[in-house]
Protein backbone atom coordinates (compact mmCIF):
# COMPACT_ATOMS: atom_id res chain seq x y z
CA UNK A 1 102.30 4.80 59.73
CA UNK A 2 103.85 8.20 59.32
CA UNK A 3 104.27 10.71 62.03
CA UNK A 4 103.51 14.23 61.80
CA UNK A 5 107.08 16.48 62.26
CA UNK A 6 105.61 19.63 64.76
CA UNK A 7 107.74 22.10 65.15
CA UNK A 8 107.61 23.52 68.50
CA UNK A 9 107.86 27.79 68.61
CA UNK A 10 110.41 28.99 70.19
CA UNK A 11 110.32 30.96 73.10
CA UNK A 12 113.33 33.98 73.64
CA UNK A 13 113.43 35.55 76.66
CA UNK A 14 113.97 39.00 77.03
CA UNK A 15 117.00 40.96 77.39
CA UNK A 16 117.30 42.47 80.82
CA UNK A 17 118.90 45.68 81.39
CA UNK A 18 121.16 46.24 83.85
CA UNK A 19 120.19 46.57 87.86
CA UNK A 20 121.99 49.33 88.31
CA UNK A 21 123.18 52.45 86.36
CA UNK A 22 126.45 53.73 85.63
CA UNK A 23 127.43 56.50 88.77
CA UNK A 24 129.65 58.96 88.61
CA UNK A 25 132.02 58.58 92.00
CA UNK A 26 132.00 60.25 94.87
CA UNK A 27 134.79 62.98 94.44
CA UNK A 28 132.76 64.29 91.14
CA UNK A 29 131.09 67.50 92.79
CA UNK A 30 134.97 68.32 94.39
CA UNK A 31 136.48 68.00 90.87
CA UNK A 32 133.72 69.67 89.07
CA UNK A 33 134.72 72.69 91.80
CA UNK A 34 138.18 72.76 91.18
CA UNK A 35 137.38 72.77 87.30
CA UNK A 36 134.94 75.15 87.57
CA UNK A 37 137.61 77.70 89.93
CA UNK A 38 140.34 77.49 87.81
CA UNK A 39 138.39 77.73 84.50
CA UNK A 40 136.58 80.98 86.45
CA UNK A 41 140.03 82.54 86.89
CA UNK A 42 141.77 81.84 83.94
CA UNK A 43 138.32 83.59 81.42
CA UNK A 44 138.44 85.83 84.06
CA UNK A 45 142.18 86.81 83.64
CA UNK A 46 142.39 86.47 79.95
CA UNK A 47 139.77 89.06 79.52
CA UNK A 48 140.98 91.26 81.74
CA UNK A 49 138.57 91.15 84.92
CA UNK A 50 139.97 92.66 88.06
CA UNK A 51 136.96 91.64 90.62
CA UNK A 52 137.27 88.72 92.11
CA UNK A 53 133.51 88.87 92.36
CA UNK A 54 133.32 88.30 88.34
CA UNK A 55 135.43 85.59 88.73
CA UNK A 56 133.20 83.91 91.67
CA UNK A 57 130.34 84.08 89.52
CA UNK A 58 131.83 82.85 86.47
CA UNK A 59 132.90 80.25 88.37
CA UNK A 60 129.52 79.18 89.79
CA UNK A 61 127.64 79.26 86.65
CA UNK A 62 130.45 76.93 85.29
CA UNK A 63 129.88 74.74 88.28
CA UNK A 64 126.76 74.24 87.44
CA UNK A 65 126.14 73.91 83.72
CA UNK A 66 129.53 71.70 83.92
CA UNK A 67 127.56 69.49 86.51
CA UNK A 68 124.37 69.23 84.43
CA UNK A 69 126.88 68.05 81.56
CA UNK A 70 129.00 65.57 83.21
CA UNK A 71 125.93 63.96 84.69
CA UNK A 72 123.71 63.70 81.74
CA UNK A 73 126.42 61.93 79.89
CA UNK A 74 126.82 59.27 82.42
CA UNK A 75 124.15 58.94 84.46
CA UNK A 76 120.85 60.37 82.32
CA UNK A 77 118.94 63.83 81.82
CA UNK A 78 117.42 62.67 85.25
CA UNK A 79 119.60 62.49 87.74
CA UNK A 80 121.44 65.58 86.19
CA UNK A 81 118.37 67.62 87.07
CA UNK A 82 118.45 66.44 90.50
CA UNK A 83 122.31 67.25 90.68
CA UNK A 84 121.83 70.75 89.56
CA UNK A 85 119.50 71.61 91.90
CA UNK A 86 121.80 70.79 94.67
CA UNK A 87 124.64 72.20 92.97
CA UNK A 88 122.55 74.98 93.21
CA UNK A 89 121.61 74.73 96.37
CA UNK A 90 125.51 74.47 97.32
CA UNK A 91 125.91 77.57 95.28
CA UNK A 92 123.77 80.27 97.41
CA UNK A 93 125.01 78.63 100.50
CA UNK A 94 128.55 79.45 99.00
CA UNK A 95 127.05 83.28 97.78
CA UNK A 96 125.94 83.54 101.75
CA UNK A 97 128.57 82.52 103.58
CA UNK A 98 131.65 84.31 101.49
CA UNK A 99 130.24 87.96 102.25
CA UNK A 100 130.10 87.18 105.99
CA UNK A 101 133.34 85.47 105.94
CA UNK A 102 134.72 88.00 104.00
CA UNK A 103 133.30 90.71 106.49
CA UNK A 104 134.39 88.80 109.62
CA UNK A 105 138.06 88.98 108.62
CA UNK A 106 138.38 92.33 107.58
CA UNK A 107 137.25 93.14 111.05
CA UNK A 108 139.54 91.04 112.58
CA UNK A 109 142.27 92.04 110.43
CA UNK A 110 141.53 95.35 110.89
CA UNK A 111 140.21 95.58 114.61
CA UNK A 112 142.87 93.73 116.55
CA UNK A 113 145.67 96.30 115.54
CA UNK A 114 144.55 98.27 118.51
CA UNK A 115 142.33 95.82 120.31
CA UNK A 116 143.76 95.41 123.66
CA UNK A 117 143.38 95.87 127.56
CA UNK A 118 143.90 99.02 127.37
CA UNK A 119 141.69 99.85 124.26
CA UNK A 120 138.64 98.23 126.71
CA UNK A 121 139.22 99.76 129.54
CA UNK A 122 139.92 103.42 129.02
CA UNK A 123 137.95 106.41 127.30
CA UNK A 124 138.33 109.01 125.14
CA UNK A 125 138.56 111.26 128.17
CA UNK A 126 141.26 114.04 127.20
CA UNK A 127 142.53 112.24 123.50
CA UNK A 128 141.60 114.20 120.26
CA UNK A 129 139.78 112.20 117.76
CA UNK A 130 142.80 112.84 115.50
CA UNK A 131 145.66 111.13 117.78
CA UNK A 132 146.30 107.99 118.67
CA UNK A 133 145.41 106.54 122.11
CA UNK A 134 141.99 106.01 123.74
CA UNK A 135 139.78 103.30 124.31
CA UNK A 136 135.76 102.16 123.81
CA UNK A 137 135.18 101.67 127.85
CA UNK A 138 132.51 104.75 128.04
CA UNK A 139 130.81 103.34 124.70
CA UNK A 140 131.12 99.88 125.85
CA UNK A 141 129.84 100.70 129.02
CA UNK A 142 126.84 102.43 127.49
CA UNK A 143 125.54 100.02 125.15
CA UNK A 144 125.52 97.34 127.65
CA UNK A 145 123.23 99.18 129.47
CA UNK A 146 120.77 100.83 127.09
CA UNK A 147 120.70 97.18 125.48
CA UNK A 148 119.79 95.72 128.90
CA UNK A 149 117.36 98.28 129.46
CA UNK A 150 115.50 97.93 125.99
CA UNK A 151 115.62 94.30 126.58
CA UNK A 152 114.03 94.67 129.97
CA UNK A 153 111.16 96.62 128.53
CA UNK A 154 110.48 95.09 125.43
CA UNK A 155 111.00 91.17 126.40
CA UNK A 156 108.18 90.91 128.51
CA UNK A 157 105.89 93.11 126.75
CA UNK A 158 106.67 90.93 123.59
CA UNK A 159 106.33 88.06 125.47
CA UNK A 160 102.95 88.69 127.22
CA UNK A 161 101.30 90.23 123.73
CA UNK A 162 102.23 86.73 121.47
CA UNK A 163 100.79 84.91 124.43
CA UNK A 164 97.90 86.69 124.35
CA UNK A 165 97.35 86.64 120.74
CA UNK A 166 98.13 82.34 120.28
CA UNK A 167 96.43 81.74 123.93
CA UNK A 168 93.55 84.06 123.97
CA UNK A 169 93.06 86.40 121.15
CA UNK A 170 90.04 86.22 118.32
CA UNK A 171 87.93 88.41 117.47
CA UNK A 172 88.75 92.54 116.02
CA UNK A 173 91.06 93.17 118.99
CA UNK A 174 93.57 90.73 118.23
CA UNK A 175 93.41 91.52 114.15
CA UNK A 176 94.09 95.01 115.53
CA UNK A 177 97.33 93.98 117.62
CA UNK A 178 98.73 92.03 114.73
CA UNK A 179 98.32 94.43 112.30
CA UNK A 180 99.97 97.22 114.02
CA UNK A 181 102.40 94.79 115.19
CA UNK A 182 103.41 94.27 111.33
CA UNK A 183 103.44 97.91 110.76
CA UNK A 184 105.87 98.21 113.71
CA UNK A 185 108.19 96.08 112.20
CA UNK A 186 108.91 98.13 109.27
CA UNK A 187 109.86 101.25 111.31
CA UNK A 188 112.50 102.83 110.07
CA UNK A 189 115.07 103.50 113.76
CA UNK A 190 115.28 107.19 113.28
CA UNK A 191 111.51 107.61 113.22
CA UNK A 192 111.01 105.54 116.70
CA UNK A 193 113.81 108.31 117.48
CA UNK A 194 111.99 110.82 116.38
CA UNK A 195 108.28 109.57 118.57
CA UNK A 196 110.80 109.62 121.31
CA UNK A 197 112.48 113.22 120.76
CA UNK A 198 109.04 114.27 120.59
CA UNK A 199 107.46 112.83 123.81
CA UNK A 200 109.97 112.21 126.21
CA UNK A 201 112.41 115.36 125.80
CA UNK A 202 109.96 117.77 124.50
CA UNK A 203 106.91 117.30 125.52
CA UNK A 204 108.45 116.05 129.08
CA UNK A 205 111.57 118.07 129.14
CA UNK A 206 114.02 115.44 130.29
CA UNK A 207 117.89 115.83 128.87
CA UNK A 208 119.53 113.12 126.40
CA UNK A 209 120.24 110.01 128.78
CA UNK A 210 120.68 106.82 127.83
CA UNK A 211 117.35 105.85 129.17
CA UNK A 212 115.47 107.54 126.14
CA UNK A 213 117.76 105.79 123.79
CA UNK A 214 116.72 102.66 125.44
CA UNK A 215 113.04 103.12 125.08
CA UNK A 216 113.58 104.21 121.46
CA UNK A 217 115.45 100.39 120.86
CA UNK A 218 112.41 99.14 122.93
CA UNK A 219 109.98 99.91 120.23
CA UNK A 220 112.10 98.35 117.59
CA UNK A 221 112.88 95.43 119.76
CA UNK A 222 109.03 94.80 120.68
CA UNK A 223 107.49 93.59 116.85
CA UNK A 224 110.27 91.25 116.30
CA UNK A 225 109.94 89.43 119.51
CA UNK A 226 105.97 89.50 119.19
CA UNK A 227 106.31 88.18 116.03
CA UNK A 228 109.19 85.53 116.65
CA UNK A 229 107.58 84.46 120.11
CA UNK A 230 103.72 84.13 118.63
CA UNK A 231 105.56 81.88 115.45
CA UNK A 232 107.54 79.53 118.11
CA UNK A 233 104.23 79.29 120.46
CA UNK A 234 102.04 78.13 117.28
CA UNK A 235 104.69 75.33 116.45
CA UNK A 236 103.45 73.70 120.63
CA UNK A 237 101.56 70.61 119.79
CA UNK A 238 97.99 71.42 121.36
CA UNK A 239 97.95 67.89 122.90
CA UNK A 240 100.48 69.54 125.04
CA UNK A 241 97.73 72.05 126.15
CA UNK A 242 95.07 69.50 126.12
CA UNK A 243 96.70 67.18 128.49
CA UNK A 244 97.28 69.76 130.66
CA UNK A 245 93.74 71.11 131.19
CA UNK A 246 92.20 67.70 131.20
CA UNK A 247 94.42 67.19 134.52
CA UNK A 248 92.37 70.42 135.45
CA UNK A 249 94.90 72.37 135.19
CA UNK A 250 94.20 76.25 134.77
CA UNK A 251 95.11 77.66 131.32
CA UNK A 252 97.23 80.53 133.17
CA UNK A 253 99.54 77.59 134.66
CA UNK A 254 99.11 75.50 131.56
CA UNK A 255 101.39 78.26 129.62
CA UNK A 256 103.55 78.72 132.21
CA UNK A 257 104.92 75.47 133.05
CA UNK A 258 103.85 73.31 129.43
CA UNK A 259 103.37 76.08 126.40
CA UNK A 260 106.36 78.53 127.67
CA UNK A 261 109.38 75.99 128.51
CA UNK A 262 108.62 73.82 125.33
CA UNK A 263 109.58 77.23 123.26
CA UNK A 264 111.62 78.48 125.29
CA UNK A 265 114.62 78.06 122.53
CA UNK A 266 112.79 79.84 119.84
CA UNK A 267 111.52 82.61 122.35
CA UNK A 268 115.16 82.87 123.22
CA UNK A 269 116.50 82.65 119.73
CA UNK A 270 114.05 85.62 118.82
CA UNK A 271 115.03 87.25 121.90
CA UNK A 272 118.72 87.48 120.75
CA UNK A 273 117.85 88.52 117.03
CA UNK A 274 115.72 91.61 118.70
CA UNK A 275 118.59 92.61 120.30
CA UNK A 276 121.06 91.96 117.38
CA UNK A 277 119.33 94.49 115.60
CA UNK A 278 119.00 97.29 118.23
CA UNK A 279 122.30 96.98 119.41
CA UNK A 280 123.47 98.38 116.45
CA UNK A 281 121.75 100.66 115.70
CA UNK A 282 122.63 104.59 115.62
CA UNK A 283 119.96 106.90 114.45
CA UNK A 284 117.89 106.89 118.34
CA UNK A 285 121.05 106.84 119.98
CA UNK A 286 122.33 110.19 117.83
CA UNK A 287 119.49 112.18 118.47
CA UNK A 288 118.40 110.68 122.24
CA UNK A 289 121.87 109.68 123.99
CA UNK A 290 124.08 112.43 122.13
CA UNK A 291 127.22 111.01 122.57
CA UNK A 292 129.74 111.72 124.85
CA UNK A 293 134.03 111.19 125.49
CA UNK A 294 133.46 110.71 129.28
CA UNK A 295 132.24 107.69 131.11
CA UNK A 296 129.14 107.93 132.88
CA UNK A 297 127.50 105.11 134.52
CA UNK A 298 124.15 106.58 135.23
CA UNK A 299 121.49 105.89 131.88
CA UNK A 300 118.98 108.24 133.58
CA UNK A 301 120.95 111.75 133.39
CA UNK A 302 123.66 113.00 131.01
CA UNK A 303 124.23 112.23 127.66
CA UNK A 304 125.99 108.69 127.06
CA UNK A 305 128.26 107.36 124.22
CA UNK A 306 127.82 103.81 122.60
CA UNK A 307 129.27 101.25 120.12
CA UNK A 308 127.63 102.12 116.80
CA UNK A 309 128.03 105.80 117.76
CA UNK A 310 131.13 105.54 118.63
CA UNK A 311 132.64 103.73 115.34
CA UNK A 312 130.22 106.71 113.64
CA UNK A 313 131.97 109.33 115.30
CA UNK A 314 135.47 107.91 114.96
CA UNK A 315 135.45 106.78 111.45
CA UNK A 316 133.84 110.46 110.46
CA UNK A 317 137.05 111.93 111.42
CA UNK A 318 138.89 110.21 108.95
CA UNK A 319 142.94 109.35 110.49
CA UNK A 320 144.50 106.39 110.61
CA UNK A 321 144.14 106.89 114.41
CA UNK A 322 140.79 106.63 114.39
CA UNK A 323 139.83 104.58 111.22
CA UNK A 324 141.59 102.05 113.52
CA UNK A 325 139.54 103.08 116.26
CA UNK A 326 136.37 102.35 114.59
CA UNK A 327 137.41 98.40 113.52
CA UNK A 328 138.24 97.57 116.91
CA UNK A 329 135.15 98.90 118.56
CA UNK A 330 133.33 97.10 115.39
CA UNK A 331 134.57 94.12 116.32
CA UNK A 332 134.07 94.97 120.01
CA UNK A 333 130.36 95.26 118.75
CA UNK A 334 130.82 91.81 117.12
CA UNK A 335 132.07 89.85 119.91
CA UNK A 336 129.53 91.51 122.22
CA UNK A 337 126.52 90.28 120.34
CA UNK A 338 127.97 86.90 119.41
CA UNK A 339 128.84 86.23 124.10
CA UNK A 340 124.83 87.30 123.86
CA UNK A 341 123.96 84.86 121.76
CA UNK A 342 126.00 82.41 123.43
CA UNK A 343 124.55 83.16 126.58
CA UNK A 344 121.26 83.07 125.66
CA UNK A 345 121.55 79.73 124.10
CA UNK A 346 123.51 78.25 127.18
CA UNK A 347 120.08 79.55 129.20
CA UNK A 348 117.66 77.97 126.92
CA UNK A 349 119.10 75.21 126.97
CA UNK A 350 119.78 74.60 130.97
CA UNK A 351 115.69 75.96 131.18
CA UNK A 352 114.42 73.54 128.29
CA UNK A 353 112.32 70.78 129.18
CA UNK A 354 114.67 67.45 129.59
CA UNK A 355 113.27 64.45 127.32
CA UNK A 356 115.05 61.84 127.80
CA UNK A 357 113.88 58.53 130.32
């Protein structure tokens, strides 16, 4: 009896790739930077570039077609592309921050070679333009209040018009207010100047005083915080609201004590970027507030000096007196809006709505 040989088929099992990928490490995007810096300055040298700007931008676009390269020849055409675009992200935050940086030491540099007690608390009472000596006091002194007087009149009127058009507007009224509220926002400053030039001191007669600067910054001040304040109300979830009025609460007290303090920050934050803008500007206060050397406290009568004038006038004359002058009131200008801003923020945060148990 014979028995049949079978010949069982056999089975191979497949080859299994690896569970994980070859990774570059950690300190690749640092090294690719240094690279991409040195290689930036030395083309740059060797072919006879003098801006450092050239060189900068050399170097970025070797940044990132030498991160695209790295990382497709270790870790795939894939993950390059994904690396790029945060190398390229990393790049215009670089591009962004250099100017500013760049801009902030100059004026420091610059501005605290005469920066000093004496600088802020004396005028320009009795100095020429063209000697040394003198201080910003009477400009100081004037922005503060023309600012706080714009800000007075164009916070609340801001305030109440994005509540009205969130809250309660509809309808052809409300199209109206926003469109002219967009057109507003392109004004140029020494047209707003201008409407007031018109109205208040010719029409009205009054003198230059700082108040008609102030309402001239008003108008410039009111788009942005109708616009900033109407984009932070819409971001209030309407549950908010709903729960609110299904306690039977009235809508009038629903915004004041739920839709108000839960954007209080962003109202604030769009506050302080109105009044970044108007503070310097110098157009309105050139043709409304005049300018003056002497200090005078009173914004309703007699012309009145202030910080972007000021650095106008001094840096027009054109001596190292008063070139050095104008840095220190610019940074003057500087640190004033930046103890806003700080302030602001300390305020909107002590009034924000606590949410922790």
């Amino acid at each position: 009896m014979s028995h049949a040989i079978q010949e069982r088929p056999v089975s191979v099992a497949p080859r299994r790739g690896p569970l994980s990928h070859a990774r570059l490490p950690r300190w690749t995007p640092a090294a690719v930077a240094v690279f991409s810096i040195a290689a930036g300055i030395g083309i740059g040298l060797a072919a006879g570039w003098h801006s450092k700007v050239q060189w900068g931008m050399l170097a970025a676009l070797l940044f990132v077609l030498t991160t695209y390269a790295v990382t497709t020849k270790v870790e795939g055409s894939r993950q390059a592309k994904d690396r790029v675009a945060t190398s390229l992200v990393w790049v215009c935050f670089v591009l962004a921050v250099v100017p500013l940086l760049s801009l902030a030491w100059v004026t420091i540099s610059k501005g605290m070679a005469v920066l000093d007690v004496y600088f802020l608390t004396h005028s320009m009472n009795g100095v020429l333009d063209t000697e040394a000596g003198g201080g910003v006091y009477h400009a100081l002194l004037g922005t503060i209040e023309q600012v706080g007087i714009a800000t007075l009149i164009a916070a609340p009127i801001g305030l109440l018009t994005a509540v009205y058009l969130v809250e309660y507007g509809g309808g052809k009224l409300a199209q109206a207010v926003t469109f002219f509220v967009d057109v507003m926002t392109g004004i140029p400053s020494i047209v707003a100047g201008l409407f007031i030039l018109a109205t208040w001191n010719l029409m009205l007669g009054f003198g230059p005083s700082g108040f008609a600067g102030a309402m001239a910054l008003a108008i410039l001040m009111m788009p942005v915080v109708v616009r900033s304040t109407e984009e932070m109300l819409k971001l209030v979830p309407n549950e908010l609201r709903e729960a609110s009025l299904a306690l039977g609460i009235p809508k009038w007290r629903t915004i004041l004590k739920v839709v108000l303090p839960t954007a209080i920050g962003g109202i604030t934050t769009g506050v302080m970027l109105a009044v970044a803008r108007i503070t310097g500007e110098t157009a309105p206060v050139l043709l409304l507030v005049f300018g003056t050397k002497l200090i005078n406290p009173n914004p309703f009568e007699g012309a009145q000096s202030s910080l972007p004038l000021y650095v106008y006038e001094q840096y027009a004359v054109g001596t190292d007196a008063s070139v050095a002058r104008a840095w220190a009131a610019a940074l003057v200008l500087i640190a004033f809006v930046m103890i806003l801003n700080l302030v602001a923020r300390g305020i909107a945060r002590w009034k924000a709505p606590k949410t922790g148990r």
